[in-house]
Protein backbone atom coordinates (compact mmCIF):
# COMPACT_ATOMS: atom_id res chain seq x y z
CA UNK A 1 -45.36 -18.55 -56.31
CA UNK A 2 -47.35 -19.56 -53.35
CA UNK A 3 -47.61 -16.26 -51.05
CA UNK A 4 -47.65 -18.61 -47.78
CA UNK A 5 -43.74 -19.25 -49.06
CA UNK A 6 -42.92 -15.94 -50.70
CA UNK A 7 -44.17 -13.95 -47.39
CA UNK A 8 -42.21 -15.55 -45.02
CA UNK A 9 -39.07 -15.80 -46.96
CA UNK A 10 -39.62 -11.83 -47.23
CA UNK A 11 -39.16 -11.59 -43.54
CA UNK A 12 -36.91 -13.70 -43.18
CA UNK A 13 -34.80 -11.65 -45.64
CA UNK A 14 -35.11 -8.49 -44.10
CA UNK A 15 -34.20 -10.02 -40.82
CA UNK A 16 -30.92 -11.28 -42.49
CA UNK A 17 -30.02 -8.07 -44.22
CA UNK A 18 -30.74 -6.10 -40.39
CA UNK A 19 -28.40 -8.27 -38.89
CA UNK A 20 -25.76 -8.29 -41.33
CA UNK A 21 -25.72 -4.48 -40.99
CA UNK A 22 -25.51 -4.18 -37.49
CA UNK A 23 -22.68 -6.77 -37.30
CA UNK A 24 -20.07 -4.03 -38.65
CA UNK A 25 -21.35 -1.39 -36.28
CA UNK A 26 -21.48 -3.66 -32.92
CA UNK A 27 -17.74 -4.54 -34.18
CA UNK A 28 -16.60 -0.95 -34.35
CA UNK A 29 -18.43 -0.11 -31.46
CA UNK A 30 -16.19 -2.73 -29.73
CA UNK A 31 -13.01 -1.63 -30.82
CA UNK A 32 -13.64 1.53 -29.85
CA UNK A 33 -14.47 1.07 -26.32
CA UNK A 34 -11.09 -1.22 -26.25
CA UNK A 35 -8.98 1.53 -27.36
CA UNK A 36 -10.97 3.91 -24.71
CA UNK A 37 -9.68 1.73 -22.11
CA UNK A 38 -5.99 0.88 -23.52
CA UNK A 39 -5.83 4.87 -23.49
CA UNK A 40 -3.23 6.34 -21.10
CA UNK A 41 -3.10 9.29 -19.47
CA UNK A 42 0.34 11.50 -20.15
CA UNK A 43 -0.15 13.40 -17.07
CA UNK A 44 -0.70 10.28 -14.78
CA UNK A 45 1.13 7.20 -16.24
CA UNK A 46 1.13 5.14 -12.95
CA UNK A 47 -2.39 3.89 -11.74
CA UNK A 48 -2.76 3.88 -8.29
CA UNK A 49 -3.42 1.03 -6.14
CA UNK A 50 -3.75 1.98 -2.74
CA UNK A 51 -4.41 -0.30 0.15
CA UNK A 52 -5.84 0.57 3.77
CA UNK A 53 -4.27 -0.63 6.57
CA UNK A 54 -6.92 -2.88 8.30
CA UNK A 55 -4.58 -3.20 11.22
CA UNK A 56 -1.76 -1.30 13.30
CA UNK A 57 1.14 -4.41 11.86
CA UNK A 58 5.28 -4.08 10.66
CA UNK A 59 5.89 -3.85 7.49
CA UNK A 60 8.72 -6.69 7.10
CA UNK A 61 11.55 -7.73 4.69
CA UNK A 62 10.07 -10.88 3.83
CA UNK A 63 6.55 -12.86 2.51
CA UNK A 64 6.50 -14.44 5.93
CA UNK A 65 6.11 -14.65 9.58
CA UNK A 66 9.56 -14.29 10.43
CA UNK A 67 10.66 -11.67 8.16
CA UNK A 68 12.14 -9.06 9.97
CA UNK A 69 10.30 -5.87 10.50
CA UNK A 70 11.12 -2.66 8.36
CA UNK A 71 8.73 0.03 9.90
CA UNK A 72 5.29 0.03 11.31
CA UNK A 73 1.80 1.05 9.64
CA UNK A 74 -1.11 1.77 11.55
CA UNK A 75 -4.53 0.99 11.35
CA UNK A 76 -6.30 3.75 8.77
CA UNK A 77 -2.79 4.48 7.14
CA UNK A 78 -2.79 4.70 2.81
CA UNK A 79 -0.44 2.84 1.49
CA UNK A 80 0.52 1.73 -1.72
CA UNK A 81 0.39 -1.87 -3.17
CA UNK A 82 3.08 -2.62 -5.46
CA UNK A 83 2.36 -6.24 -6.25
CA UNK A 84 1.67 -9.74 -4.44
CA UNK A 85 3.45 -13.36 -3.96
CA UNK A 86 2.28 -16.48 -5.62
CA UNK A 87 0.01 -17.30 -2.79
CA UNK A 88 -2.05 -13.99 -2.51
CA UNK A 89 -1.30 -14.21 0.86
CA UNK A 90 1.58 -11.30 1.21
CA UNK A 91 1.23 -7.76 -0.50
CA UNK A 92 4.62 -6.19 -1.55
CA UNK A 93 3.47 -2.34 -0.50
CA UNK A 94 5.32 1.12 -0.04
CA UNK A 95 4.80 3.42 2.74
CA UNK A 96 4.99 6.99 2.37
CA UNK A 97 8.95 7.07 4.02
CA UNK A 98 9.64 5.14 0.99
CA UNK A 99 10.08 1.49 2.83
CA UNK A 100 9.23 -0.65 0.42
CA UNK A 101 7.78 -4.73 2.47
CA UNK A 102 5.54 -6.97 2.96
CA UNK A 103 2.59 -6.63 4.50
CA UNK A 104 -0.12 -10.31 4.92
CA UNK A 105 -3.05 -9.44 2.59
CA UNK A 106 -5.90 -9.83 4.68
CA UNK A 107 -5.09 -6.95 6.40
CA UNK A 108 -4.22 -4.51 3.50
CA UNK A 109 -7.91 -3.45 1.88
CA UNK A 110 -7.42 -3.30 -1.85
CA UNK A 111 -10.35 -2.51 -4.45
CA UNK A 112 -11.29 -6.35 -5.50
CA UNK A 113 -10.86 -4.88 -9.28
CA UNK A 114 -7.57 -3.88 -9.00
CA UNK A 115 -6.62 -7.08 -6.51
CA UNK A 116 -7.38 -9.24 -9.09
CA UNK A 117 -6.20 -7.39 -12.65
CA UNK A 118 -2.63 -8.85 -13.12
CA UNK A 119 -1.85 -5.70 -14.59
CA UNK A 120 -2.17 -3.55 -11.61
CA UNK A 121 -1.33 -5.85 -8.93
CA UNK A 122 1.12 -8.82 -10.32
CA UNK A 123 2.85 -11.52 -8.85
CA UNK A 124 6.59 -10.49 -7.88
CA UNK A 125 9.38 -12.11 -6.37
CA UNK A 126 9.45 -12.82 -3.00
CA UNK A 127 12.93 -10.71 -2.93
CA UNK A 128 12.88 -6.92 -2.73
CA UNK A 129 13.19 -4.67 -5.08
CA UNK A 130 17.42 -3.23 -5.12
CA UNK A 131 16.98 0.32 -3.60
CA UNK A 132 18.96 1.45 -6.95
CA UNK A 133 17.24 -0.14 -9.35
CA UNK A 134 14.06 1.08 -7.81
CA UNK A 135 15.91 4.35 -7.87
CA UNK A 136 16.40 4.64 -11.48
CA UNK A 137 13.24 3.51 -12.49
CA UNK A 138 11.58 6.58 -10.71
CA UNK A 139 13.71 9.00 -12.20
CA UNK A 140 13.07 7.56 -15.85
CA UNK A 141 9.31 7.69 -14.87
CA UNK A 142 9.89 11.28 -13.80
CA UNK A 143 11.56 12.35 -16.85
CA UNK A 144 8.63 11.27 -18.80
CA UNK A 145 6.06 13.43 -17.34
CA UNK A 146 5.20 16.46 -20.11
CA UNK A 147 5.70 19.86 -19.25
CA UNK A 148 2.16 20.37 -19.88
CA UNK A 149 1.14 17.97 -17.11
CA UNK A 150 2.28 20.86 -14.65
CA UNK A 151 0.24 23.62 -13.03
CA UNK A 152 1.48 26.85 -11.87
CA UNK A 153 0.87 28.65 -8.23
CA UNK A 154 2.12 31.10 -5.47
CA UNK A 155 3.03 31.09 -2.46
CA UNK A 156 0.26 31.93 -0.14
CA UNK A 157 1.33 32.13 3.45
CA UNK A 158 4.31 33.84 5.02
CA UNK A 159 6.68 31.06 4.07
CA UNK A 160 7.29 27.22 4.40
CA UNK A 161 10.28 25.07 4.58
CA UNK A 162 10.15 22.57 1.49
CA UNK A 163 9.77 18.60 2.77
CA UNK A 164 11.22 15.85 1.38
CA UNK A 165 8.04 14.06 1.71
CA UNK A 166 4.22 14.80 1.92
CA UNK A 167 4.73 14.37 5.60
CA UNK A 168 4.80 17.41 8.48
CA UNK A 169 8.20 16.97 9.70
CA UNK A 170 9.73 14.47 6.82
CA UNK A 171 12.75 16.91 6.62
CA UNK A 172 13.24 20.30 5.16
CA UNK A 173 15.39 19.74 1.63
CA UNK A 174 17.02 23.07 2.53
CA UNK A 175 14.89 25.46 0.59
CA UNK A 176 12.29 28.29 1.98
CA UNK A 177 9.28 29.68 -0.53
CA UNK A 178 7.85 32.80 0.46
CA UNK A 179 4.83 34.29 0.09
CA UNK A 180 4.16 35.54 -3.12
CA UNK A 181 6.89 33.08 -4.78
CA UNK A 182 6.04 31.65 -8.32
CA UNK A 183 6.13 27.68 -8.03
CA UNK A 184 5.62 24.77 -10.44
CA UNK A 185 3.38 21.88 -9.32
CA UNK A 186 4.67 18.69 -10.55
CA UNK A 187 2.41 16.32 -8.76
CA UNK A 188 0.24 16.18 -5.84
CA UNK A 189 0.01 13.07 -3.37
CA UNK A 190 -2.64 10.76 -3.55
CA UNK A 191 -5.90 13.11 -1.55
CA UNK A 192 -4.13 16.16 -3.07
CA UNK A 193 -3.20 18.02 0.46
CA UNK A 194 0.71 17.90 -0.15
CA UNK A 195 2.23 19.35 -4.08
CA UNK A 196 5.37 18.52 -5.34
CA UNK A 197 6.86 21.45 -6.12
CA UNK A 198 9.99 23.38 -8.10
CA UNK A 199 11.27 26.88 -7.30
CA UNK A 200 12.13 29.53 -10.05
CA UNK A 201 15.65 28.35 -8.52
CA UNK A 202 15.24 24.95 -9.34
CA UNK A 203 14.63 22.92 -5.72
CA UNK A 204 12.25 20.53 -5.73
CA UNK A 205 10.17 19.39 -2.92
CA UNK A 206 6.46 19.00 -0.80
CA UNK A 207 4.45 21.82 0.17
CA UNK A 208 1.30 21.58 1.97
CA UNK A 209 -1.54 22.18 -0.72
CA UNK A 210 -3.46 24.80 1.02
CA UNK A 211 -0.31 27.37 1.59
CA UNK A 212 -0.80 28.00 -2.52
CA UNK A 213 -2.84 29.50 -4.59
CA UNK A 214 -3.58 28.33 -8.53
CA UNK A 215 -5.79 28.86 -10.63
CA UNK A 216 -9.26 26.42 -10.61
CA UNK A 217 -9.21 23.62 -12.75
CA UNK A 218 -5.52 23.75 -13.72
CA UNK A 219 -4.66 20.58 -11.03
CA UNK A 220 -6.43 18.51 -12.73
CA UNK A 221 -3.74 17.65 -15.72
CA UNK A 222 -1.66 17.81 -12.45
CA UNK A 223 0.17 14.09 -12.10
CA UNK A 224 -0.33 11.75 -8.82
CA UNK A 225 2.38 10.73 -7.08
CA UNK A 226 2.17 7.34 -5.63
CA UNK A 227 5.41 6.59 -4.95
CA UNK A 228 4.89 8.95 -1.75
CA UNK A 229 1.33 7.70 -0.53
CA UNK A 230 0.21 9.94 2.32
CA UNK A 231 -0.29 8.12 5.97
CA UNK A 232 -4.04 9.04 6.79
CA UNK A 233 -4.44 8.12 10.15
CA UNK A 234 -8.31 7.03 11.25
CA UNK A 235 -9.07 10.02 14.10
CA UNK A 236 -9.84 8.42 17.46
CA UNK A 237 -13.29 8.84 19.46
């Protein structure tokens, strides 16, 4: 045969084979990364989807301009985005007391990522969520969390008055650590300043981060809590 024809149909042939083998690898390579990203994480099964408040603005019952108002946000506060209506227009968020409104988008920063994955941000009703329902579904989210997503500390300062929120002066829940007390951090809020803490006792509630001591690199199995996003308030000039 001809080696002007035999030649090029060599190369062509090796070409073939090349590409024929790398089609199987670039495949699994694929569905690997796709089941890297479907992965959850057991110790924080909630994403977070905070939103900065562009503007001091009320928080109100309803997606529009007469809703009435629920509580107000300031400028610089963290808040977290629950969903949006059909119009992009209103944010359904949830402020760190646990008032659950609307807030008009454009003044509600949101990571453009997260704004516009369905998954993280999806359209709701323009009703509100029942205060039960809403209720329930955090305690069956709770009840999930592994024992092994928890971190263990002491009590570091004199003694501190257990909040009900990750808030100075949210209200005591009625129980008083000491120092050198053995607690159980269940979750920390969203910059990690406040845990969520139980008592050998069993009470549960929000300590400020700093008044305990663990162990390095034992928060960081440690769940986040969004459902109580701390108020970070931009400092004034």
């Amino acid at each position: 045969m001809n080696r002007r024809i035999v030649l090029p149909l060599a190369v062509v042939g090796i070409v073939l084979c090349f590409s024929i083998m790398a089609l199987p690898v670039a495949h699994a390579g694929s569905s690997s990364l796709l089941q890297a990203t479907e992965q959850v994480d057991p110790c924080n099964f909630k994403p977070a989807v905070p939103g900065t408040v562009l503007t001091t603005l009320p928080i109100v019952n309803e997606p529009n301009n007469i809703g009435r108002p629920l509580i107000k946000v300031f400028q610089g506060d963290v808040i977290e985005v629950l969903g949006k209506n059909k119009t992009g227009f209103w944010v359904l968020v949830k402020t760190n007391w646990g008032v659950v409104g609307w807030a008009p988008s454009p003044q509600v920063l949101v990571a453009p990522k997260l704004w516009g994955d369905p998954k993280m941000v999806p359209v709701v009703a323009d009703e509100l969520p029942a205060p039960e329902a809403t209720a329930e579904a955090t305690e069956a989210v709770t009840e999930t969390v592994s024992t092994d997503c928890t971190a263990e500390g002491i009590v570091a300062v004199t003694s501190f008055a257990l909040q009900i929120k990750p808030l100075s002066r949210s209200g005591d829940t009625g129980a008083t650590v000491k120092g050198g007390d053995r607690l159980l951090v269940l979750a920390l809020n969203p910059s990690g300043s406040w845990f969520k803490v139980q008592t050998d006792s069993g009470e549960v509630g929000w300590i400020v981060s700093s008044s305990v001591a663990t162990a390095p690199g034992k928060l960081a199995k440690v769940p986040k809590d969004f459902g109580s996003v701390e108020a970070t308030l931009t400092p004034k000039p």
